[in-house]
C-alpha atoms as a PDB file:
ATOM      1  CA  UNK A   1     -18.549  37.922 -25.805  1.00  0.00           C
ATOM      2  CA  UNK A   2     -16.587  39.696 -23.285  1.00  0.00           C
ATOM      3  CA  UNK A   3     -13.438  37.948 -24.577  1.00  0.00           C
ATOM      4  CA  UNK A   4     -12.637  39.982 -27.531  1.00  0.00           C
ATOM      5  CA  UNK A   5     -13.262  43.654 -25.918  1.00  0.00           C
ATOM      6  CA  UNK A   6     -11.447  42.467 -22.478  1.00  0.00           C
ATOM      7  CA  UNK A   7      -8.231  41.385 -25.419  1.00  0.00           C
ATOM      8  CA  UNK A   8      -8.802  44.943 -27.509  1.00  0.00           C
ATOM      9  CA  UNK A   9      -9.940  47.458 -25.272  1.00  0.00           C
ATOM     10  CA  UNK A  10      -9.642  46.941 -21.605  1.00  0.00           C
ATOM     11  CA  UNK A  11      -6.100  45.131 -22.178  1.00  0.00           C
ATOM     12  CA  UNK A  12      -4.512  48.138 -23.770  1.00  0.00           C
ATOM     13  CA  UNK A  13      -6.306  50.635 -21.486  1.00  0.00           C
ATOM     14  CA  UNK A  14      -4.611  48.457 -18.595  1.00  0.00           C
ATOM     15  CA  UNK A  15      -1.296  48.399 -19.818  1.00  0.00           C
ATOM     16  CA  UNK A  16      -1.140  52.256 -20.608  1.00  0.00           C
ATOM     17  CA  UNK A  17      -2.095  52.684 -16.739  1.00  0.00           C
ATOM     18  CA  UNK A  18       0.283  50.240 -15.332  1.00  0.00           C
ATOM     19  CA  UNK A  19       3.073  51.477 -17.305  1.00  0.00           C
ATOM     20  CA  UNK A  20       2.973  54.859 -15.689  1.00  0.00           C
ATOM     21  CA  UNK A  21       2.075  53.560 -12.001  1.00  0.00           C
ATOM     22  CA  UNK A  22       3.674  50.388 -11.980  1.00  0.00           C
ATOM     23  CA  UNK A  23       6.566  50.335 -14.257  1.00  0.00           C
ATOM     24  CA  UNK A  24       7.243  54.462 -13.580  1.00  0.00           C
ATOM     25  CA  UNK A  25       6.128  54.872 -10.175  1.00  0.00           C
ATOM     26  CA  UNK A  26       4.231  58.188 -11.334  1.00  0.00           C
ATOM     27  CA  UNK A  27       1.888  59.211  -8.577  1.00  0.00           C
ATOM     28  CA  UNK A  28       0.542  62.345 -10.269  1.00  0.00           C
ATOM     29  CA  UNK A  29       0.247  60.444 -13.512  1.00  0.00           C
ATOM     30  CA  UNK A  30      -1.696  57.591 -11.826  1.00  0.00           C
ATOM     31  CA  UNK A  31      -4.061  60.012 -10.753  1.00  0.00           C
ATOM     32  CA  UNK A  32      -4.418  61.826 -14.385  1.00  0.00           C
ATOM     33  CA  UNK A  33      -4.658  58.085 -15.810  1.00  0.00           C
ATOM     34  CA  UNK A  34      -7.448  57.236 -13.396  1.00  0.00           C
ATOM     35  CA  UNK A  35      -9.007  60.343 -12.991  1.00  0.00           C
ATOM     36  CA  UNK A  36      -8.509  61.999 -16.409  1.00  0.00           C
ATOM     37  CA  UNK A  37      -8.281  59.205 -18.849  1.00  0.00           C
ATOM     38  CA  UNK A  38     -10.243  56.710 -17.846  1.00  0.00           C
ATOM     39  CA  UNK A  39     -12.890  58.220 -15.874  1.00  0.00           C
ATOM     40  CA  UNK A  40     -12.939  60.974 -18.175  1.00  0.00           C
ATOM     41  CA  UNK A  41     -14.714  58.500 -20.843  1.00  0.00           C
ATOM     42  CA  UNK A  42     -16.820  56.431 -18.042  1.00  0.00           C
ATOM     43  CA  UNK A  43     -18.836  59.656 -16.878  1.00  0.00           C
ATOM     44  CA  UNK A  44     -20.483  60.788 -19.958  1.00  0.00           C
ATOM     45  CA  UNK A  45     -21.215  57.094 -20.733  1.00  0.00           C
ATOM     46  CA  UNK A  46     -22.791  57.271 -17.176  1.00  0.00           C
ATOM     47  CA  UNK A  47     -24.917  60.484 -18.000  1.00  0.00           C
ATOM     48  CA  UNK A  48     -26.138  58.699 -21.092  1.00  0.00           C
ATOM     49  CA  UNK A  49     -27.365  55.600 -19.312  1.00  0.00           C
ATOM     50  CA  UNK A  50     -29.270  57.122 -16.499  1.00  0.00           C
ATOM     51  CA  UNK A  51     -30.732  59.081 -19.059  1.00  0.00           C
ATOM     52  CA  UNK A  52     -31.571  56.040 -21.390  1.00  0.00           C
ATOM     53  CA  UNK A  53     -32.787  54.205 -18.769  1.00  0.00           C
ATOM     54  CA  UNK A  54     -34.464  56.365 -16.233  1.00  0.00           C
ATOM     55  CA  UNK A  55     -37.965  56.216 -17.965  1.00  0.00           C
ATOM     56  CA  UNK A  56     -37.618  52.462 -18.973  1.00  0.00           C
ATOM     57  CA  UNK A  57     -35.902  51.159 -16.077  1.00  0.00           C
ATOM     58  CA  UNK A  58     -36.372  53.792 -12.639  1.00  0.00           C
ATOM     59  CA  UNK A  59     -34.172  51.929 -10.674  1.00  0.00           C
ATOM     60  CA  UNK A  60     -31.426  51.374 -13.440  1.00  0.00           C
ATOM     61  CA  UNK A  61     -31.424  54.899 -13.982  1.00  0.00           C
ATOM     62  CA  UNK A  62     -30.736  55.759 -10.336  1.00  0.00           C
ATOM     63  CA  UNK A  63     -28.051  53.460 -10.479  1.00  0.00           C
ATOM     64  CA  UNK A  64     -26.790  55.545 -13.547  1.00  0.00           C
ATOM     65  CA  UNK A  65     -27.443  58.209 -11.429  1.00  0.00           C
ATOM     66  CA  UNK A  66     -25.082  57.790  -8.663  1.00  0.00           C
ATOM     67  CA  UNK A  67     -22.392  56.005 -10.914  1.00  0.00           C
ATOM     68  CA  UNK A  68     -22.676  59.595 -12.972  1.00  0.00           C
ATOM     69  CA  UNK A  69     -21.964  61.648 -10.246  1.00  0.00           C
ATOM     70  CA  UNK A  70     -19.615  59.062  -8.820  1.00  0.00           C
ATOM     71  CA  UNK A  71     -17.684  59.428 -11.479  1.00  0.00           C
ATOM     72  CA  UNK A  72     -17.995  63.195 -11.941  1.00  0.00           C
ATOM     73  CA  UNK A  73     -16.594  63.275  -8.322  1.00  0.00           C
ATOM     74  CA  UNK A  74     -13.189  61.522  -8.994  1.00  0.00           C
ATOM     75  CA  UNK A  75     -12.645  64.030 -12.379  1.00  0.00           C
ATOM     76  CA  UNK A  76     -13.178  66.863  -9.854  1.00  0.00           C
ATOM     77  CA  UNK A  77     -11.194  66.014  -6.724  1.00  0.00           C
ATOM     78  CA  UNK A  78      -8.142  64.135  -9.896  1.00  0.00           C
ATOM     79  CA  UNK A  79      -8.477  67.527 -11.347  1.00  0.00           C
ATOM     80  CA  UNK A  80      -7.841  69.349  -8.361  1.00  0.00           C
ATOM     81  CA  UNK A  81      -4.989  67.476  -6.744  1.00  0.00           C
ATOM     82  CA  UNK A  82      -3.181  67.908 -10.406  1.00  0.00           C
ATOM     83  CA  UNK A  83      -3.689  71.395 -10.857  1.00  0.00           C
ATOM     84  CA  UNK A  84      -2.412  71.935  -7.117  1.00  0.00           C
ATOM     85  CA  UNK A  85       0.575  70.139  -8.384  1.00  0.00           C
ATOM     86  CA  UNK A  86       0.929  71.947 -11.070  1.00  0.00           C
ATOM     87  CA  UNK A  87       1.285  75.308  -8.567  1.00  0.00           C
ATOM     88  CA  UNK A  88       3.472  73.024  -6.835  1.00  0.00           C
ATOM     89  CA  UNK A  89       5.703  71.979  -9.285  1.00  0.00           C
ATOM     90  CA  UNK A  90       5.435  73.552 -12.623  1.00  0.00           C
ATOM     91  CA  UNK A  91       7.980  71.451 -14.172  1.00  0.00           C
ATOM     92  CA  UNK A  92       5.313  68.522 -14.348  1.00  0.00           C
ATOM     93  CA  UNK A  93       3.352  70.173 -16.624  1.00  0.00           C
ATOM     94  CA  UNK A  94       4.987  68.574 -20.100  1.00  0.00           C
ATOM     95  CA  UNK A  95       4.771  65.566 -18.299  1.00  0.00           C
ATOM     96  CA  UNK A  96       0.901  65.792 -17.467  1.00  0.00           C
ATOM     97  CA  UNK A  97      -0.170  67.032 -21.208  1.00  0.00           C
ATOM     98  CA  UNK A  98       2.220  63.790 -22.736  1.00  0.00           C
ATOM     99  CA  UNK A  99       0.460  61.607 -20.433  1.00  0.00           C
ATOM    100  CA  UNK A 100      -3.154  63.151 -21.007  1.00  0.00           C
ATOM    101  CA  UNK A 101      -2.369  62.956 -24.705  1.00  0.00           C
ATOM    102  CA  UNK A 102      -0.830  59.747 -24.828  1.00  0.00           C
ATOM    103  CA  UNK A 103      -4.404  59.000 -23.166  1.00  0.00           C
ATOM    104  CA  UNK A 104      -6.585  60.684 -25.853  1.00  0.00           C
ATOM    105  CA  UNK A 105      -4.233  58.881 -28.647  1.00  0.00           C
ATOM    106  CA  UNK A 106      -4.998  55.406 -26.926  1.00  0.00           C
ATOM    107  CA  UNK A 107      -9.058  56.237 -26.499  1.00  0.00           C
ATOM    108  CA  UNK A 108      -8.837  57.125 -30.428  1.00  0.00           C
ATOM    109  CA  UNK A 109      -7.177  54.033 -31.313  1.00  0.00           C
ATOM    110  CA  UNK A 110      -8.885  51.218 -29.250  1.00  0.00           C
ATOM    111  CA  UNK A 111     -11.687  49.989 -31.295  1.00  0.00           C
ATOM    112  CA  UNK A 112     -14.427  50.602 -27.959  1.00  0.00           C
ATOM    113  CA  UNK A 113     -17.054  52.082 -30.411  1.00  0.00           C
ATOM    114  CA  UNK A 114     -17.580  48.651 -32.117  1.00  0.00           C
ATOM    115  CA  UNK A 115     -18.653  47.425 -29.165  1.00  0.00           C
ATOM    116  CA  UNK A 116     -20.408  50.581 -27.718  1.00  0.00           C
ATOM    117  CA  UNK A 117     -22.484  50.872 -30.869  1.00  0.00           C
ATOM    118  CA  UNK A 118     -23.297  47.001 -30.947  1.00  0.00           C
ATOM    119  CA  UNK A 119     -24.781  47.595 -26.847  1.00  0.00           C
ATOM    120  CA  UNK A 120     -27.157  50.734 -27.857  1.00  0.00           C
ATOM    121  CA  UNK A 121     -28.094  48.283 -31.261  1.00  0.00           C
ATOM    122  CA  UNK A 122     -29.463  45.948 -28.330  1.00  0.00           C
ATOM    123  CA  UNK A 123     -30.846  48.636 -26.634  1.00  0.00           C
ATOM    124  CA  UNK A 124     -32.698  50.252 -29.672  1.00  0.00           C
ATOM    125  CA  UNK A 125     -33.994  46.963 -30.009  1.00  0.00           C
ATOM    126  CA  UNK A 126     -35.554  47.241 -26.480  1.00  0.00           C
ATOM    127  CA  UNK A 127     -36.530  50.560 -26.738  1.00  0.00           C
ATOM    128  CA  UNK A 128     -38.456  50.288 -29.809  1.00  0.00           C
ATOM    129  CA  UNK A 129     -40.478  47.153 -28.042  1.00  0.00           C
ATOM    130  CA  UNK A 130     -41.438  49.151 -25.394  1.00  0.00           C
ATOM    131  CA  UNK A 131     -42.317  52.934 -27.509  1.00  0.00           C
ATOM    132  CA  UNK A 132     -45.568  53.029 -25.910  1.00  0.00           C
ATOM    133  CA  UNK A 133     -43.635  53.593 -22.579  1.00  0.00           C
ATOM    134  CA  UNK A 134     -40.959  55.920 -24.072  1.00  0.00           C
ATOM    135  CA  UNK A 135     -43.288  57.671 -26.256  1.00  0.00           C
ATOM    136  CA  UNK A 136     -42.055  61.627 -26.219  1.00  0.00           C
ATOM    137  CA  UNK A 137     -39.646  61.630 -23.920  1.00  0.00           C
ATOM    138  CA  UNK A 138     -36.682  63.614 -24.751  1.00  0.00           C
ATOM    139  CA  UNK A 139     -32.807  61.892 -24.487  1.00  0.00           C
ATOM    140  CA  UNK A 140     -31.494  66.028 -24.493  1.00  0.00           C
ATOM    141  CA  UNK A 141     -34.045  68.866 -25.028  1.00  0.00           C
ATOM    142  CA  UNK A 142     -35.609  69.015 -27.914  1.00  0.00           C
ATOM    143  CA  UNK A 143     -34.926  65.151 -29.120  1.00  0.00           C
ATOM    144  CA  UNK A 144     -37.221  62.535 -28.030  1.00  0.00           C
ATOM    145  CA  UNK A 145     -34.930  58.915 -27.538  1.00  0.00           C
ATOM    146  CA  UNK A 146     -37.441  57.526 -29.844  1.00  0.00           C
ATOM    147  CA  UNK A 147     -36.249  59.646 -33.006  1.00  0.00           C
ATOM    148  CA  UNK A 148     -32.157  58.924 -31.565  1.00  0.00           C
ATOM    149  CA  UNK A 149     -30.367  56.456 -33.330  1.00  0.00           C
ATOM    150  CA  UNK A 150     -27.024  54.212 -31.751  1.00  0.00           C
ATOM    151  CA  UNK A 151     -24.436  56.584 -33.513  1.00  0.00           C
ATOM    152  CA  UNK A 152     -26.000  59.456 -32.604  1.00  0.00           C
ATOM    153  CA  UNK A 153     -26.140  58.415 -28.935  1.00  0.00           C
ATOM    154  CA  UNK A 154     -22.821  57.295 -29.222  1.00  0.00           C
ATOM    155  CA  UNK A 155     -21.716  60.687 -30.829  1.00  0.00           C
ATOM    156  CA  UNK A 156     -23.462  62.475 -27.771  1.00  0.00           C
ATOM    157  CA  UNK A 157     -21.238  60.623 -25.347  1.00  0.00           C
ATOM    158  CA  UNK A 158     -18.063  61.107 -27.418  1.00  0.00           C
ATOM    159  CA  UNK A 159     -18.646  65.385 -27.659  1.00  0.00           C
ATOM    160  CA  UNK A 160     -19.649  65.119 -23.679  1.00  0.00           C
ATOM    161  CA  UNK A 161     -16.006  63.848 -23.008  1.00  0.00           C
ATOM    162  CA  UNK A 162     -14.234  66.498 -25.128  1.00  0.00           C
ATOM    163  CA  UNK A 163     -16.351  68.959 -23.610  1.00  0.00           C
ATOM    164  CA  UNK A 164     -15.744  67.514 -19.909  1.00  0.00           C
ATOM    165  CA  UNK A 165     -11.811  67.253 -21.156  1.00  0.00           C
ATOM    166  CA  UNK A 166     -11.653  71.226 -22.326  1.00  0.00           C
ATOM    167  CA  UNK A 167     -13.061  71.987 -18.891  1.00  0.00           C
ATOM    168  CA  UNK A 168     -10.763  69.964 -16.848  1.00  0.00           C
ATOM    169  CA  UNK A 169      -7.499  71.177 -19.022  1.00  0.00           C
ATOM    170  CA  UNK A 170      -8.947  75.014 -18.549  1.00  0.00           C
ATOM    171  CA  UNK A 171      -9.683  74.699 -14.644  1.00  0.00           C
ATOM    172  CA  UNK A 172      -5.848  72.912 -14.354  1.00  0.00           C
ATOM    173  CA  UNK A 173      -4.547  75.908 -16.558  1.00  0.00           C
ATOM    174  CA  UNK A 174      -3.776  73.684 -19.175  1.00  0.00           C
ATOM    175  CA  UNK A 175      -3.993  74.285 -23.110  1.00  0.00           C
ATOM    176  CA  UNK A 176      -7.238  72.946 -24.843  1.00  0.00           C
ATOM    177  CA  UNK A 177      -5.717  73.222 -28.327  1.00  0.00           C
ATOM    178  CA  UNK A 178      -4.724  70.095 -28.634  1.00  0.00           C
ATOM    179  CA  UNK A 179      -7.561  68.772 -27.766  1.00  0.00           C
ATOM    180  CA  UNK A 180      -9.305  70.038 -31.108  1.00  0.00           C
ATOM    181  CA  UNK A 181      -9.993  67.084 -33.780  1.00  0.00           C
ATOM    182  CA  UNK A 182     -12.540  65.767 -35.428  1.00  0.00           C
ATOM    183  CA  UNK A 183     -15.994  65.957 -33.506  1.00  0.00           C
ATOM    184  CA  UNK A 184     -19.203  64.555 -34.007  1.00  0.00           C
ATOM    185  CA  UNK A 185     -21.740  67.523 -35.205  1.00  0.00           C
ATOM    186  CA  UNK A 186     -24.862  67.835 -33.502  1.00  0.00           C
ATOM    187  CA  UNK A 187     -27.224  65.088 -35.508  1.00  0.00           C
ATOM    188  CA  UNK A 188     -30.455  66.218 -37.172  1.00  0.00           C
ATOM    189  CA  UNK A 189     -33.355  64.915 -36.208  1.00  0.00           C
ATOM    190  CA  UNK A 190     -36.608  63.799 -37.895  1.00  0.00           C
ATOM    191  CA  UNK A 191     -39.628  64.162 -35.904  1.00  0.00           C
END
């Protein structure tokens, strides 16, 4: 199973990285790549588990837990050591917004959602068997997980890592524009 997202996803996420650390020697870009890029996508994905699995699953979700604010710890301290760089040496910044959008261009074009959406079909699955134990409790306020489909938590995840990106460009002093696209809308709910 793993076989086909290690070829499509992870392989192309790896080569991206070790172009600009190996191959380029790019200290400052390593740490956007790691921090940014990569770790930009893994925390909201980690804020979405613990939530998903805190009421099923306590000690899953504390798991979630700490890799959440693991993760929210490397996009704050890979945040700050670029935009002390970037006081440092202003000339870097072209090279930080090619390699952060180089980074957004590769998360839009690896086909991870196919294999996201297929993991919360397994866990709707699960979550439906066990209602009874979920029964109102709300994914985000206002929405219980019950009433949440895969997309929609999928969608959730997605406009938590633009929203965690705009922050992260603003507290660097970057531009956000570029960031704008397409984003998922809020979903409606039926309750």
């Amino acid at each position: 199973m793993t076989e086909d997202y290690r070829r499509r996803v992870l392989e192309p996420v790896e080569e991206y990285a070790l172009d600009i650390v190996r191959d380029r020697k790019d200290f400052y870009g390593g740490v956007a790549v790691f921090t940014i890029v990569i770790e930009g996508v893994l925390a909201p994905a980690a804020e979405l588990s613990e939530r998903k699995w805190g009421i099923l699953d306590p000690a899953a979700g504390e798991i979630s837990r700490g890799t959440s604010i693991d993760e929210i710890r490397h996009l704050v301290v890979g945040s700050t050591v670029l935009r002390d760089h970037l006081i440092r040496v202003p000339e870097y910044r072209p090279r930080l917004l090619e390699i952060l959008e180089a980074g957004r261009k590769l998360w839009n074009e690896v086909p991870d959602r196919e294999y996201v959406i297929h993991r919360e079909e397994l866990f709707q699955e699960g979550m439906l068997r066990h209602a009874d134990l979920v029964a109102d409790y709300e994914l985000w306020p206002g929405v219980r997980m019950l009433d949440t489909t895969p997309e929609e938590r999928y969608d959730a995840a997605e406009r938590w890592t633009d929203e965690m990106a705009e922050a992260r460009m603003s507290f660097m002093g970057l531009p956000t524009d570029w960031l704008a696209g397409p984003r998922p809308t809020q979903p409606e709910h039926r309750r």
